[in-house]
Protein backbone atom coordinates (compact mmCIF):
# COMPACT_ATOMS: atom_id res chain seq x y z
CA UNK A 1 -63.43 -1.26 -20.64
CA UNK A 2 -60.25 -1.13 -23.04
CA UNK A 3 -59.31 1.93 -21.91
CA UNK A 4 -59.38 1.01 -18.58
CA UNK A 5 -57.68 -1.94 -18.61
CA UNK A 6 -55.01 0.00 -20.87
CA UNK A 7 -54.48 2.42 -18.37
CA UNK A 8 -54.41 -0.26 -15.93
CA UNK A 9 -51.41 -1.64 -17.22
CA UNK A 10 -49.64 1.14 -18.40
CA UNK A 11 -49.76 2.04 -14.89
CA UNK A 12 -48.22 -1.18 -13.77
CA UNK A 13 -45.57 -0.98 -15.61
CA UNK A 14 -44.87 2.06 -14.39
CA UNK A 15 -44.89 0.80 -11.13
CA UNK A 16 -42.19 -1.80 -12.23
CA UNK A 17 -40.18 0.29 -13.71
CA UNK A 18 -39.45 1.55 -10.06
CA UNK A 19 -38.30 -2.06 -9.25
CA UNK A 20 -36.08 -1.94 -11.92
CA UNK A 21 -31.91 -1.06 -11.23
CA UNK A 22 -30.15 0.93 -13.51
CA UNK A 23 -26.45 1.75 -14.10
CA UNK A 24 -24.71 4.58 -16.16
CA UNK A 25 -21.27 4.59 -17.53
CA UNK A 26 -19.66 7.92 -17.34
CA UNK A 27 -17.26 9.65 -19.07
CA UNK A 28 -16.14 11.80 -16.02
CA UNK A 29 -12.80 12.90 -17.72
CA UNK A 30 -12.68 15.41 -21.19
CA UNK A 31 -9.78 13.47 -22.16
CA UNK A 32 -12.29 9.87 -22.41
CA UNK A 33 -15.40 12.02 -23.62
CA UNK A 34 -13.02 13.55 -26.70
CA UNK A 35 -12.18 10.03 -27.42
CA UNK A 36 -15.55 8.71 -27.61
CA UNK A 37 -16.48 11.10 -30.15
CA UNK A 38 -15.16 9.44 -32.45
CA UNK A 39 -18.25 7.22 -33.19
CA UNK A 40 -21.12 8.88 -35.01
CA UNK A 41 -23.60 7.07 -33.14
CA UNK A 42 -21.98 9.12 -30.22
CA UNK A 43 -23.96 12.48 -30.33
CA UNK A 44 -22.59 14.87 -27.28
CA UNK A 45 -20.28 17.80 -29.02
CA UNK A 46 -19.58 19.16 -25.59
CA UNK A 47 -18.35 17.81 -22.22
CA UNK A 48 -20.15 20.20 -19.75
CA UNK A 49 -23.34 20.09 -21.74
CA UNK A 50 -23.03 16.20 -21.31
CA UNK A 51 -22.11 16.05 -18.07
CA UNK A 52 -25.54 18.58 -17.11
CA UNK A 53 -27.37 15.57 -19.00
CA UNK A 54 -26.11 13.11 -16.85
CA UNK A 55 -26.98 14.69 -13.84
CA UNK A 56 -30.32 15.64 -15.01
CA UNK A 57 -30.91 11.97 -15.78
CA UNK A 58 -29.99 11.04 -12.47
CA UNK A 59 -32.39 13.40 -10.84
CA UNK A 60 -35.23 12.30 -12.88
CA UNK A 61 -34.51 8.75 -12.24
CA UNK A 62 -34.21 9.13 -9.15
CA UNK A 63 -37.43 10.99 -8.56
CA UNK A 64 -39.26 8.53 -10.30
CA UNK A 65 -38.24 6.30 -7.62
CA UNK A 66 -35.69 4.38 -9.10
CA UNK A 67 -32.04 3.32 -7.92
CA UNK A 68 -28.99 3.84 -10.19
CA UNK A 69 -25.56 3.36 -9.57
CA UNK A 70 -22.19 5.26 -11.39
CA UNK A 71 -19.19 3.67 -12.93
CA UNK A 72 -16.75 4.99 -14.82
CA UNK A 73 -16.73 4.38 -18.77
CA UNK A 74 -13.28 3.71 -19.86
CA UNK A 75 -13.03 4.39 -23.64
CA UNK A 76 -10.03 1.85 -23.83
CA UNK A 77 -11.73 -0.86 -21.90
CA UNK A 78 -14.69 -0.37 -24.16
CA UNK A 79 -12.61 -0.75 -27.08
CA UNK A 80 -10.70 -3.84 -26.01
CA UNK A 81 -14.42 -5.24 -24.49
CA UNK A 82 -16.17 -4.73 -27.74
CA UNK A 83 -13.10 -6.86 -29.75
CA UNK A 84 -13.35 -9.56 -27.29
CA UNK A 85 -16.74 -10.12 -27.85
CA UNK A 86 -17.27 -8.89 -31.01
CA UNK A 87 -19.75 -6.24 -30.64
CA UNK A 88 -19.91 -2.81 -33.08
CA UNK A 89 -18.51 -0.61 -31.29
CA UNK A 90 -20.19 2.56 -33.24
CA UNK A 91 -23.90 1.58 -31.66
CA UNK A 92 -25.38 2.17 -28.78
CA UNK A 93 -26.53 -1.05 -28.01
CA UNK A 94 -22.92 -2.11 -27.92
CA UNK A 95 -22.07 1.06 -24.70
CA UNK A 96 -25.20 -0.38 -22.95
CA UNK A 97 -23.50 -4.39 -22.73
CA UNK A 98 -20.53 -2.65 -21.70
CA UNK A 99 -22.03 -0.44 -19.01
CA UNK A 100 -24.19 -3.78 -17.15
CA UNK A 101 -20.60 -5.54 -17.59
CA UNK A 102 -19.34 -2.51 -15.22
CA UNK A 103 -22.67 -2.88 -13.31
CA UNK A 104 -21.37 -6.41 -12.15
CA UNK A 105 -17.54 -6.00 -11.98
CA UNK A 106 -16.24 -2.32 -11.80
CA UNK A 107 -16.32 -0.03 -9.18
CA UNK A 108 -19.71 1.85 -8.76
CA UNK A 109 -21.10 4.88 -6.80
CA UNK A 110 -24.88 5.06 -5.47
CA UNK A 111 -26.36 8.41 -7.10
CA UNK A 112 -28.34 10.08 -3.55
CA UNK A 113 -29.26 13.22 -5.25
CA UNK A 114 -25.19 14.33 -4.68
CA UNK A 115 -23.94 16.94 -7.05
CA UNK A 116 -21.69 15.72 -9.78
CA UNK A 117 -19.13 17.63 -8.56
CA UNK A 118 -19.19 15.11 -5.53
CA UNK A 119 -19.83 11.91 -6.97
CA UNK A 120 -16.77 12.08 -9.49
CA UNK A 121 -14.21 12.17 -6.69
CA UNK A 122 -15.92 9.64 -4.56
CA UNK A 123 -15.93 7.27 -8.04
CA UNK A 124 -12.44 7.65 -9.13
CA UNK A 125 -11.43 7.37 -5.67
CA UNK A 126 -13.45 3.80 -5.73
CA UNK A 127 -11.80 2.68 -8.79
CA UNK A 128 -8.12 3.16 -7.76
CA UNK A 129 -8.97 1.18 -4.42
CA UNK A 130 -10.16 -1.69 -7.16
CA UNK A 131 -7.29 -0.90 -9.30
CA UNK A 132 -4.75 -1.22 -6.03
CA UNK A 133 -6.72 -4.28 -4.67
CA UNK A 134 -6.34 -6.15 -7.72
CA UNK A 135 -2.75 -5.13 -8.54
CA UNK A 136 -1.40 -5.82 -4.80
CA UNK A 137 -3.47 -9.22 -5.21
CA UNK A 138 -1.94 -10.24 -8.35
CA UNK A 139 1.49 -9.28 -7.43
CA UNK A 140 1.58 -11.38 -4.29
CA UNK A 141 -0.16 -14.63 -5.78
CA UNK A 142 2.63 -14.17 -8.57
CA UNK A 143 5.86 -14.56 -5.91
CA UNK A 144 5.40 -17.92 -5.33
CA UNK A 145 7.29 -20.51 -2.91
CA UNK A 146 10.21 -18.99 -0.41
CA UNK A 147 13.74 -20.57 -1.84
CA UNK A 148 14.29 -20.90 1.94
CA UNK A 149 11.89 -22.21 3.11
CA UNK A 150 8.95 -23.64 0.69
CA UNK A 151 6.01 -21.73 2.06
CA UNK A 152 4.38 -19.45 -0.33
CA UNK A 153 5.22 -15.65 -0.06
CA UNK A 154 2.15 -14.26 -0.47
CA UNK A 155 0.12 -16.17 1.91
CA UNK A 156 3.07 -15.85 4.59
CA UNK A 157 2.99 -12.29 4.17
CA UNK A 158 -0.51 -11.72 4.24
CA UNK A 159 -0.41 -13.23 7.62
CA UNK A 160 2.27 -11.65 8.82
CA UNK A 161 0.27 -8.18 7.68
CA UNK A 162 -3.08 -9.05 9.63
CA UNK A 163 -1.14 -10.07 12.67
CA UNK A 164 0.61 -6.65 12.49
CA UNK A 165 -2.63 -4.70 11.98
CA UNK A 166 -4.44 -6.35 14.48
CA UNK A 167 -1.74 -5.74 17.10
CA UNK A 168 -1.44 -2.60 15.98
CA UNK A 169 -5.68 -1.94 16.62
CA UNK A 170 -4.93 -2.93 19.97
CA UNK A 171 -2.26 -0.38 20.83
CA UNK A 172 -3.86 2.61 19.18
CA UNK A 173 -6.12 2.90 22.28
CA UNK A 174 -9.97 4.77 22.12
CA UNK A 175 -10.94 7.48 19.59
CA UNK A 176 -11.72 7.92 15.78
CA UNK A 177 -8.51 6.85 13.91
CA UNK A 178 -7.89 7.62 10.20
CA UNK A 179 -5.22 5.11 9.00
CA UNK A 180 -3.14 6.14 5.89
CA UNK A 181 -0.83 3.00 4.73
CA UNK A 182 1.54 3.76 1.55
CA UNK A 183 4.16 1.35 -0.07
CA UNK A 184 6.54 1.98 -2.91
CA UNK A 185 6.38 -1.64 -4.55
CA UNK A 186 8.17 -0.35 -7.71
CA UNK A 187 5.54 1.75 -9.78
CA UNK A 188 3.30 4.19 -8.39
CA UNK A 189 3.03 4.58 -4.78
CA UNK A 190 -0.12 2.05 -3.36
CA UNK A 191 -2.17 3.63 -1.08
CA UNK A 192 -4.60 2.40 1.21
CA UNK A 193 -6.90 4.45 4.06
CA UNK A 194 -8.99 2.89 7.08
CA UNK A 195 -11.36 4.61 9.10
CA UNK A 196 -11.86 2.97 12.56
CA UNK A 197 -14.00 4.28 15.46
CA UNK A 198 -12.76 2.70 18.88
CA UNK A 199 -14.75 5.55 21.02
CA UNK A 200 -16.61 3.09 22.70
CA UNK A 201 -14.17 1.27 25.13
CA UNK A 202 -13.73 -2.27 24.06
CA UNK A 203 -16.12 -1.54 20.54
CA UNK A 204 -14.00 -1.17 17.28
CA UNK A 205 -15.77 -0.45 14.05
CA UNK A 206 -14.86 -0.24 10.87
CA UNK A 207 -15.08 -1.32 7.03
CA UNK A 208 -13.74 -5.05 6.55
CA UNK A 209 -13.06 -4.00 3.06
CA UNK A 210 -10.86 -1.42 3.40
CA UNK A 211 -9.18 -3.02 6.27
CA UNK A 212 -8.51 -6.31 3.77
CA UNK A 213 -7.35 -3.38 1.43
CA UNK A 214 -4.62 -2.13 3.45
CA UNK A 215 -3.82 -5.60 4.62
CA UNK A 216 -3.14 -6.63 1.77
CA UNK A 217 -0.87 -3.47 0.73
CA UNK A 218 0.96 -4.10 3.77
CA UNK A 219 1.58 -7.72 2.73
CA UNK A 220 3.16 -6.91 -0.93
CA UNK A 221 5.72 -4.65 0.87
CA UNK A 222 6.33 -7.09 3.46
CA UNK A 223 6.90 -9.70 0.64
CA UNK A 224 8.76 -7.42 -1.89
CA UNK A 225 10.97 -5.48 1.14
CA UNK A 226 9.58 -2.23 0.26
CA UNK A 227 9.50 0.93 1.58
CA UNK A 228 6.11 1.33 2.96
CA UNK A 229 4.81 3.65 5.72
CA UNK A 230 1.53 3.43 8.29
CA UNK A 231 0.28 6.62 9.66
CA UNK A 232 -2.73 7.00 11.97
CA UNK A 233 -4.46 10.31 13.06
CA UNK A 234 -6.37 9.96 16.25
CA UNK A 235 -9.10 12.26 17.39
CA UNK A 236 -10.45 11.83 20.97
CA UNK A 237 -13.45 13.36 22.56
CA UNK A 238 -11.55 14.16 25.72
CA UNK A 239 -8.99 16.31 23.64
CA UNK A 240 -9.35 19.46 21.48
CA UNK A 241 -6.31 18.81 18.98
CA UNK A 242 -5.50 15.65 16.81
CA UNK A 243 -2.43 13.39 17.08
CA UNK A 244 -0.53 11.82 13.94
CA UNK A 245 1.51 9.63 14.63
CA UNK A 246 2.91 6.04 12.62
CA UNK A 247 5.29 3.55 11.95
CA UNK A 248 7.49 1.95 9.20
CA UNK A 249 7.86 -1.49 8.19
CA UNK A 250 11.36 -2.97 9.34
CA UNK A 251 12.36 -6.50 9.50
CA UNK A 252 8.36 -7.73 9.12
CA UNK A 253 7.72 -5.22 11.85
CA UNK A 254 6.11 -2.22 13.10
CA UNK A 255 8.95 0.19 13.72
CA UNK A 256 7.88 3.82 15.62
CA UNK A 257 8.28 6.77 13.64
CA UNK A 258 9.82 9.68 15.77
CA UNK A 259 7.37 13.02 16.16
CA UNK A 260 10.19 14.51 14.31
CA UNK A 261 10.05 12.19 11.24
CA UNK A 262 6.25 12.26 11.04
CA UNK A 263 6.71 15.92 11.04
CA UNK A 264 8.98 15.91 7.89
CA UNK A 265 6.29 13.17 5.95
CA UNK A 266 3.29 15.51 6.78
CA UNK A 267 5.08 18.86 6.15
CA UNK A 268 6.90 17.95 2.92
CA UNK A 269 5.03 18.57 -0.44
CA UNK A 270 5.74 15.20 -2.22
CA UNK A 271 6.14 16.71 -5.18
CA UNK A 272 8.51 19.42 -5.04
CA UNK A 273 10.24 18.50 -1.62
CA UNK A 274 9.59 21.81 -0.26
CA UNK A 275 8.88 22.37 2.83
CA UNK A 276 4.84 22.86 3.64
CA UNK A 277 3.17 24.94 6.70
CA UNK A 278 1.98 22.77 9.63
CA UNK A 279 -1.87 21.51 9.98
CA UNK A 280 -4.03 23.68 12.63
CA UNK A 281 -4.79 21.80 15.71
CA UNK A 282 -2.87 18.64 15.38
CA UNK A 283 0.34 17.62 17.24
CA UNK A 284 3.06 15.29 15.73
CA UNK A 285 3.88 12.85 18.40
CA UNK A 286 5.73 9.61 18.68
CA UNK A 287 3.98 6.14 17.72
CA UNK A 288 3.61 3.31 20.69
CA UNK A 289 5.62 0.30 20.28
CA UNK A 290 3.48 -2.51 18.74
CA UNK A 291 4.16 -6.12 19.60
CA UNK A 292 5.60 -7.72 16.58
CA UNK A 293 6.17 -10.85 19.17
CA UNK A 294 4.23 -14.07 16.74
CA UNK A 295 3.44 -17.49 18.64
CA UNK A 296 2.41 -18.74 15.87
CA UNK A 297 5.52 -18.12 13.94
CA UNK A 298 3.99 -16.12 10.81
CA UNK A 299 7.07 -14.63 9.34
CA UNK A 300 8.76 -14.82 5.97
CA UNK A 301 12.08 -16.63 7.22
């Protein structure tokens, strides 16, 4: 009767454990995984080896029925997290607080059974849309009140940004449309990308999160007069080769870019300046005007 009831239970809790969510803080880069090493309670001698670990973690996990998530381990954050709260940072325990404090406010990537070698991208990509999110969002709360005219810059300019997208959404026209918006705001370039599928006549879909994203990197270069670009490319059903086309920002407006000029931006290695070949099956065309018109008056000055 003990042993039944043992098993009994040792088989609920296996059935639990299934109903329990997991994360795991990876050190995707060499660089971060040499720099962990320096705590014995560390073990891994070798990157790859850990990294085949990791994956074969995943797999079992997720055989076993459970759900995990990715996020990047940062061995400087860790550092800086374990001072602030005054945990060892040689132990174990310590990595796992850090890892459920990424769980809950880092970026994160579902594991599906992807390869590695596809989930890294997808999670660094995640975490510099956080890391632009958060800067752009900072930066604009941090301009405060117009000299001119007392209304705060960053709210003014966020409005100004939505109006210009949405007007912008309604010019585009029908198809799949992969939006591209870059601003040079004084350090690195911000990027933002929006994927919106208008094939269904009046229907537009797409991911409110990365629209407020590039919203909101088109508002710090309205506020900040930067340089900042919007490109779309547009694939249609009816047609067998893509258009790019796009605008730049001028005077809190949507100005066309000529064919020509979007030729240059997608033909020029940004790097070296040289010039690059053409894509297959895509023509470089000029961008429709969008109404920049506001009745509601949401401009800077």
């Amino acid at each position: 009767m003990t042993h039944t009831q043992h098993g009994r239970t040792a088989s609920m809790r296996q059935i639990l454990r299934r109903e329990v969510a997991g994360t795991i803080g990876l050190l995707a880069d060499e660089q971060d995984f040499t720099a962990m090493r320096r705590y014995r309670s560390f073990t891994f001698e070798d990157h790859r080896t850990y990294l085949k670990q990791v994956e074969g973690l995943l797999k079992n996990l997720a055989g076993a029925g459970g759900y995990t998530t990715v996020a990047l381990f940062d061995p400087d954050d860790y550092a800086e997290f374990c001072a602030e709260t005054g945990l060892e940072p040689d132990a174990a325990a310590s990595r796992t607080r850090f890892t459920a404090e990424l769980a809950s406010t880092g970026p994160t990537v579902p594991y599906e059974g992807q390869p590695l070698d596809d989930l890294v991208p997808d999670l660094v990509e995640e975490a510099v849309r956080q890391a632009t999110w958060e800067y752009a969002s900072t930066m604009l709360a941090r301009i405060g009140p117009c000299a001119v005219c007392g209304r705060d810059v960053g709210r003014t300019a966020f409005a100004r940004a939505s109006y210009l997208v949405a007007r912008a959404l309604d010019t585009i026209g029908e198809g799949v449309h992969h939006w591209v918006c870059s601003a040079h705001t004084g350090r690195e370039p911000l990027h933002a990308t929006l994927h919106v599928d208008a094939t269904t006549p009046g229907t537009v879909r797409l991911d409110e999160t990365a629209a407020m994203e590039l919203t909101i990197v088109l508002a710090l270069a309205i506020a900040t007069h930067s340089p900042c670009g919007l490109v779309l490319r547009t694939s249609t059903p009816a047609e067998d080769r893509d258009r790019i086309y796009g605008w730049h920002v001028k005077d809190e407006g949507l100005q066309p870019l000529t064919a020509a000029e979007v030729f240059d931006a997608y033909c020029t290695d940004a790097h070296t300046g040289d010039l690059t070949a053409p894509q297959p099956g895509v023509d470089y065309c000029t961008a429709p005007d969008v109404d920049a018109s506001d009745p509601e008056g949401r401009h800077l000055h």
